[in-house]
N, C-alpha and C. Protein backbone atom coordinates (compact mmCIF):
# COMPACT_ATOMS: atom_id res chain seq x y z
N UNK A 1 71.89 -21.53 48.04
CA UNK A 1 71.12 -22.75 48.22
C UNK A 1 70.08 -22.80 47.10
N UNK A 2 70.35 -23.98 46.66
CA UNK A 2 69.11 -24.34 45.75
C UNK A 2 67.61 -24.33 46.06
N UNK A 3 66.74 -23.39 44.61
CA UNK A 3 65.41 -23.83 45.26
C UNK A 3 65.35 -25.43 45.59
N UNK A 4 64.36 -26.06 46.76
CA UNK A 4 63.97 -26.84 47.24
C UNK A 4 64.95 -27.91 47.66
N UNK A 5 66.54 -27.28 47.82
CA UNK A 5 67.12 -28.03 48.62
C UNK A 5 66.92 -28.54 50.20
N UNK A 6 65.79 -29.33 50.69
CA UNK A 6 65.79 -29.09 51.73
C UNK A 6 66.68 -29.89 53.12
N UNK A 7 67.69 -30.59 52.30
CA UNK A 7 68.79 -30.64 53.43
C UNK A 7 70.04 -29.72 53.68
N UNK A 8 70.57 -28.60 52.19
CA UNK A 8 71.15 -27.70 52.99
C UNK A 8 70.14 -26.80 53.60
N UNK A 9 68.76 -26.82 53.31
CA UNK A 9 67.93 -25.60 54.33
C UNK A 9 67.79 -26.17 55.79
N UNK A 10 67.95 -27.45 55.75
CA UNK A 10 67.83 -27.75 57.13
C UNK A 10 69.42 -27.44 57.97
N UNK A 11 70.00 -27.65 57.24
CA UNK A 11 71.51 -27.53 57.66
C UNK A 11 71.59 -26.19 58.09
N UNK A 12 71.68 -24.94 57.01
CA UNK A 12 71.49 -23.69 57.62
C UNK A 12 70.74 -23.79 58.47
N UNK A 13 69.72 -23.92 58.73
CA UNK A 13 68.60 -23.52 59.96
C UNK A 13 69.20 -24.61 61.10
N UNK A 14 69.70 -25.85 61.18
CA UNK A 14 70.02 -25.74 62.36
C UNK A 14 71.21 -25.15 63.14
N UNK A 15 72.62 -24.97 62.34
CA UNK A 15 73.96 -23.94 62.11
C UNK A 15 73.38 -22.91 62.92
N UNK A 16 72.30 -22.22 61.95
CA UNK A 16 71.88 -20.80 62.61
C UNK A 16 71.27 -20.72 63.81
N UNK A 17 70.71 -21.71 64.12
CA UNK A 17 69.90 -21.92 65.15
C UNK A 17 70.82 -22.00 66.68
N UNK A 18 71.66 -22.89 66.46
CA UNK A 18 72.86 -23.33 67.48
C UNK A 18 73.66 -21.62 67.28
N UNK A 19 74.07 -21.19 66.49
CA UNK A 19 74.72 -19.83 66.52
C UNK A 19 74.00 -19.14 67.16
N UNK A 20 72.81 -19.06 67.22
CA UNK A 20 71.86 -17.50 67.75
C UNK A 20 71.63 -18.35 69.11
N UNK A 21 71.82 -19.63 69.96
CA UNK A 21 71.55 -20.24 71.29
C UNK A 21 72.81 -19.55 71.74
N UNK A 22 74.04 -19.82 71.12
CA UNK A 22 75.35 -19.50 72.00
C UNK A 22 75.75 -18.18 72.04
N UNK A 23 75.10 -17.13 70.96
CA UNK A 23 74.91 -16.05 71.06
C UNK A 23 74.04 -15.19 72.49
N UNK A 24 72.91 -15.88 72.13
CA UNK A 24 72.21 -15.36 73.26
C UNK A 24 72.28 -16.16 75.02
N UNK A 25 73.31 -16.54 75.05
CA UNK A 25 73.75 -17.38 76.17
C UNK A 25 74.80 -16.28 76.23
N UNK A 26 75.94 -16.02 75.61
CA UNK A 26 76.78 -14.97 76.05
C UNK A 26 76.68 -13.74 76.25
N UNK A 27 75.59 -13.56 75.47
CA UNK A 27 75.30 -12.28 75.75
C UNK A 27 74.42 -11.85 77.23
N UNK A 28 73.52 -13.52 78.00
CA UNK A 28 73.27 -13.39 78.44
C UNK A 28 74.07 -13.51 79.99
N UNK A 29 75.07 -14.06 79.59
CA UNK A 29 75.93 -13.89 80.78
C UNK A 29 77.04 -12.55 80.73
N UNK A 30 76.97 -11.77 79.39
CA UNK A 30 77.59 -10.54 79.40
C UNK A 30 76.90 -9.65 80.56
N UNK A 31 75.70 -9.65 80.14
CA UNK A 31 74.78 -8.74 81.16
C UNK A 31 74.90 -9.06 82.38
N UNK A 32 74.38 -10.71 82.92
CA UNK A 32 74.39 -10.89 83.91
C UNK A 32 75.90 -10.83 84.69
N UNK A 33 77.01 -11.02 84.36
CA UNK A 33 77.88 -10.66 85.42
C UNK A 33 78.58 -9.13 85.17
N UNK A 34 78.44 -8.41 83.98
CA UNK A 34 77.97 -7.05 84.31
C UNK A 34 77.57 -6.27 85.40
N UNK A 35 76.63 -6.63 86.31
CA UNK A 35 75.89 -6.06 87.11
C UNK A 35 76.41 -5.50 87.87
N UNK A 36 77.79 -6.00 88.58
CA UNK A 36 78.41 -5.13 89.27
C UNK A 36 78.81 -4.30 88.78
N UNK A 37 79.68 -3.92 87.77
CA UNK A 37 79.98 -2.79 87.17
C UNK A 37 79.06 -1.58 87.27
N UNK A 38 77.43 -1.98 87.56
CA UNK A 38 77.22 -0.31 87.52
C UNK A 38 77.47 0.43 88.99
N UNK A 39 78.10 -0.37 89.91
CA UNK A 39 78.41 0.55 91.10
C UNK A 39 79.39 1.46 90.89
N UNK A 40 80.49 0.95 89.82
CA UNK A 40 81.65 1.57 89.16
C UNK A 40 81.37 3.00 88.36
N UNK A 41 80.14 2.99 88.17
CA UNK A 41 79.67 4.33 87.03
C UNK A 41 79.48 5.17 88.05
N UNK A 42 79.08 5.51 89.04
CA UNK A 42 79.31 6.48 89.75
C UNK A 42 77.70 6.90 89.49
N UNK A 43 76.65 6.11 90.16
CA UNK A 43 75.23 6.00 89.92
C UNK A 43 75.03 6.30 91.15
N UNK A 44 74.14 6.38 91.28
CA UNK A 44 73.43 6.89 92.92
C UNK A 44 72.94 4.88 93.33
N UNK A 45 73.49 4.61 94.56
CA UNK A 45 73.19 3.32 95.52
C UNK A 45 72.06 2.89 94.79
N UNK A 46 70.72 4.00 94.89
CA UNK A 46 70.01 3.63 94.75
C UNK A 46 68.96 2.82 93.76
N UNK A 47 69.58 3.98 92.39
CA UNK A 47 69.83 3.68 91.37
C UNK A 47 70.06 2.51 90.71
N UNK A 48 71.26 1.98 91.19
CA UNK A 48 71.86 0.67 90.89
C UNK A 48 70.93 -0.37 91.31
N UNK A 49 70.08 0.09 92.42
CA UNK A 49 69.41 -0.97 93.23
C UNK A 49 68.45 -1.39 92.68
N UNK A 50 68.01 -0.46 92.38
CA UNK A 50 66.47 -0.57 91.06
C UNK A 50 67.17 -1.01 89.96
N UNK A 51 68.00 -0.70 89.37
CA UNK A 51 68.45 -1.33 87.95
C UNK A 51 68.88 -2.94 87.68
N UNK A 52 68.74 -3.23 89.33
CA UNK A 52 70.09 -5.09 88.96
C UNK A 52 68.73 -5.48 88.48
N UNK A 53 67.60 -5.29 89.45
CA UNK A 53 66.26 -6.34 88.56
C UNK A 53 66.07 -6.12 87.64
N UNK A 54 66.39 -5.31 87.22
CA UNK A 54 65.73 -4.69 85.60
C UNK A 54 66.90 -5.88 84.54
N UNK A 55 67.71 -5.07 84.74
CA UNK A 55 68.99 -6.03 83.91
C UNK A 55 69.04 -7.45 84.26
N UNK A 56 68.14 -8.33 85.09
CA UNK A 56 67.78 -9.36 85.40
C UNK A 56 66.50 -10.03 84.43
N UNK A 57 66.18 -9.35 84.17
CA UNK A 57 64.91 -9.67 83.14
C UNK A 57 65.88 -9.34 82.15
N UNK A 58 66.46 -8.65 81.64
CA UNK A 58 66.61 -8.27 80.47
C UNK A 58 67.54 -9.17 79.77
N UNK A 59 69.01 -9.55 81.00
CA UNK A 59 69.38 -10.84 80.75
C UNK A 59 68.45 -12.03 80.35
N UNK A 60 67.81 -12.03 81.46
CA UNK A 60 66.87 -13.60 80.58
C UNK A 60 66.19 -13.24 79.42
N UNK A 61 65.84 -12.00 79.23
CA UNK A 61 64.83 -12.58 78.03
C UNK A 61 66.09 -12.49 76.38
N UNK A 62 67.14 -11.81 77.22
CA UNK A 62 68.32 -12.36 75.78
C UNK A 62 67.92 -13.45 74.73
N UNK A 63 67.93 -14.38 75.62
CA UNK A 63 68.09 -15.80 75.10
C UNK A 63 66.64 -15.71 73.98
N UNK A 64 65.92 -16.20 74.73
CA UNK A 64 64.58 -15.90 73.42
C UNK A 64 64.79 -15.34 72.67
N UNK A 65 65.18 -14.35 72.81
CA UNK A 65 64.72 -13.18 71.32
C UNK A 65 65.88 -13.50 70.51
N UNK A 66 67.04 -13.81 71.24
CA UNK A 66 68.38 -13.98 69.79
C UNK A 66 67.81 -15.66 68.85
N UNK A 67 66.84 -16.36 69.72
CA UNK A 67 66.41 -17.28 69.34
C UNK A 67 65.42 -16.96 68.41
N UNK A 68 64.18 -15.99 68.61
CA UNK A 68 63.24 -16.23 68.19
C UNK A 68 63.99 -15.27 67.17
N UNK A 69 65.06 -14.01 66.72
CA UNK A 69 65.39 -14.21 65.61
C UNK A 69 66.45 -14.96 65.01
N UNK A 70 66.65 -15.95 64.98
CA UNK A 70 67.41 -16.98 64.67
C UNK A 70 65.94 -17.80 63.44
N UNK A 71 64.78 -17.78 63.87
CA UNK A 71 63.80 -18.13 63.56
C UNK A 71 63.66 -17.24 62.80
N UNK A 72 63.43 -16.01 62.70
CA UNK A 72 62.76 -14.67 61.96
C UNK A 72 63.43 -14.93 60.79
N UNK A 73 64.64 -14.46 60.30
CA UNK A 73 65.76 -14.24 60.09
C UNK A 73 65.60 -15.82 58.84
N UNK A 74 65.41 -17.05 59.26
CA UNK A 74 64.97 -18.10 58.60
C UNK A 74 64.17 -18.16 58.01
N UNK A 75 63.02 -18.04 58.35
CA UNK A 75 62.01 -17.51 57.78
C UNK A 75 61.98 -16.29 56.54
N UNK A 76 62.65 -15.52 56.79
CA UNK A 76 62.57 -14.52 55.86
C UNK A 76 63.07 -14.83 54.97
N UNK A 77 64.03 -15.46 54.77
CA UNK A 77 65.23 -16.26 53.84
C UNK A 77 64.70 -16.68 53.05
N UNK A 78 63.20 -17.65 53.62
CA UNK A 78 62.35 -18.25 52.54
C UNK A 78 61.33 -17.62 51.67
N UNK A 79 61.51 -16.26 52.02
CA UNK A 79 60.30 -15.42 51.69
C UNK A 79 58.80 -15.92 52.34
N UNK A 80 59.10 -16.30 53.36
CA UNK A 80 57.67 -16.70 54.55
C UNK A 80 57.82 -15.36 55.60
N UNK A 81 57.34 -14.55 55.09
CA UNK A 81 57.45 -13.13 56.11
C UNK A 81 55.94 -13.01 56.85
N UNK A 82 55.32 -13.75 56.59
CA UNK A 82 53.97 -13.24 57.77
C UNK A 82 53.88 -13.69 58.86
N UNK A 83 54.24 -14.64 59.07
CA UNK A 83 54.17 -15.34 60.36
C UNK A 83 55.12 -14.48 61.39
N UNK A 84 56.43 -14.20 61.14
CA UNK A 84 57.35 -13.24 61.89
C UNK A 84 56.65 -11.79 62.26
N UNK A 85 56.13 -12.01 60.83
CA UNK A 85 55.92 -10.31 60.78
C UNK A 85 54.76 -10.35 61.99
N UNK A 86 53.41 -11.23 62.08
CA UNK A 86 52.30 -11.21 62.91
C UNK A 86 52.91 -11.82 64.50
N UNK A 87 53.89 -12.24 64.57
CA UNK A 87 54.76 -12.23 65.82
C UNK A 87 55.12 -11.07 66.91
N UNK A 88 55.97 -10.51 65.56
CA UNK A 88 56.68 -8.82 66.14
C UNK A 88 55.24 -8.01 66.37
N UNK A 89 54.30 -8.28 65.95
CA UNK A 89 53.26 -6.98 65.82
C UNK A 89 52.47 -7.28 66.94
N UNK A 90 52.27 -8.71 67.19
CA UNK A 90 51.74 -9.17 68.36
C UNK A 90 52.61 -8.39 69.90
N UNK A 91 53.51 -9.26 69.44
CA UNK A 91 54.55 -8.29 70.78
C UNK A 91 54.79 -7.05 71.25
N UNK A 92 54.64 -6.05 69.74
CA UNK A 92 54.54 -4.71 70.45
C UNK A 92 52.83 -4.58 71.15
N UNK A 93 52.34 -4.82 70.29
CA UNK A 93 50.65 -4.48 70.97
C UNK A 93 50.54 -4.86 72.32
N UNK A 94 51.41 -6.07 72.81
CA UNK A 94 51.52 -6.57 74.26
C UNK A 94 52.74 -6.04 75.05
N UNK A 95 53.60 -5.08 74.32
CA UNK A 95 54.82 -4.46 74.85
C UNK A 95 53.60 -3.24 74.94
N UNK A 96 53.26 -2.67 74.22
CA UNK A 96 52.77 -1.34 74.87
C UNK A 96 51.61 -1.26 75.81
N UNK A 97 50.18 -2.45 75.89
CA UNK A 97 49.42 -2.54 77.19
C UNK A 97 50.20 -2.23 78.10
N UNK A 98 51.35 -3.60 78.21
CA UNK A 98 52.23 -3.97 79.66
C UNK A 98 52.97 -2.30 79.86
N UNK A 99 53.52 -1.42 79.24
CA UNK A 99 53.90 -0.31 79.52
C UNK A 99 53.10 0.73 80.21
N UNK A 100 51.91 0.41 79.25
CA UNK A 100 50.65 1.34 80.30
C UNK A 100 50.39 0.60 81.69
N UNK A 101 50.10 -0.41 81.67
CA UNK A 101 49.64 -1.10 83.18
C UNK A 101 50.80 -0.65 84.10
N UNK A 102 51.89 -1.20 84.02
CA UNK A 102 53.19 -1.46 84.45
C UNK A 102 53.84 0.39 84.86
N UNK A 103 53.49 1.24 83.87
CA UNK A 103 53.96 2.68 83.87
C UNK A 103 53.17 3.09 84.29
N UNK A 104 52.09 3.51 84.51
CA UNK A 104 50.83 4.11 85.13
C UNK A 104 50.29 3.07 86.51
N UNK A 105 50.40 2.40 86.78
CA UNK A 105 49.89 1.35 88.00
C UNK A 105 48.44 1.26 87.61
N UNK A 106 47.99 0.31 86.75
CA UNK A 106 46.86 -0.02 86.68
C UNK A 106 46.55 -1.36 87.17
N UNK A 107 45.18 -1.36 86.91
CA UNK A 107 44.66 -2.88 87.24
C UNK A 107 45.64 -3.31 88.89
N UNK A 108 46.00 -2.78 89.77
CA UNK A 108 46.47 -3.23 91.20
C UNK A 108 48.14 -3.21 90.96
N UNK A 109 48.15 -2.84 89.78
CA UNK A 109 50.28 -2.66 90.23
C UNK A 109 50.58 -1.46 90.56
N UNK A 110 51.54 -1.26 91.13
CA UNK A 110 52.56 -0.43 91.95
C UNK A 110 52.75 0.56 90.26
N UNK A 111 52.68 2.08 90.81
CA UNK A 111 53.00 2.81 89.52
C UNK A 111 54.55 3.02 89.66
């Protein structure tokens, strides 16, 4: 693509965009009807029992993230890397609080 072509850049970005939706739609129904299968692994009842919610979140948040890199991924293309980059960095800093609260039972949650 040419510098400052900006109708094939729009073209790629929406292509890519629709690719990383139907991506993360299958993948999110990979997981989600998955779920039975882990009775098949030979897991403890219980095990499994705690895990469907887990793999319930994890299904949903598929979708976003194959999205939000569908976005990244665009971005970088253009050499616009800060905005992604102050994204991802945001998210871990709020992936690792939520691990302490969430893993330790702070602030009134269940450890």
């Amino acid at each position: 693509m040419r510098l400052g072509n900006f109708a094939a850049g729009k073209s790629a970005f929406k292509h890519g965009l629709f690719l990383c939706t139907v991506l993360g739609v299958l993948l999110f129904l990979l997981v989600f009807l998955a779920k039975p299968l882990m009775y098949l692994m030979k897991q403890p009842v219980e095990v499994v029992e705690l895990a469907i919610p887990y793999l319930n979140f994890v299904a949903l948040s598929l979708i976003p993230l194959i999205v939000f890199q569908g976005f990244k991924q665009f971005s970088d293309g253009l050499s616009m890397t800060r905005y992604p980059m102050y994204a991802t960095i945001v998210a871990n800093v709020i992936n690792v609080i939520l691990n302490y609260v969430l893993i330790f039972g702070k602030f009134g949650f269940p450890s």
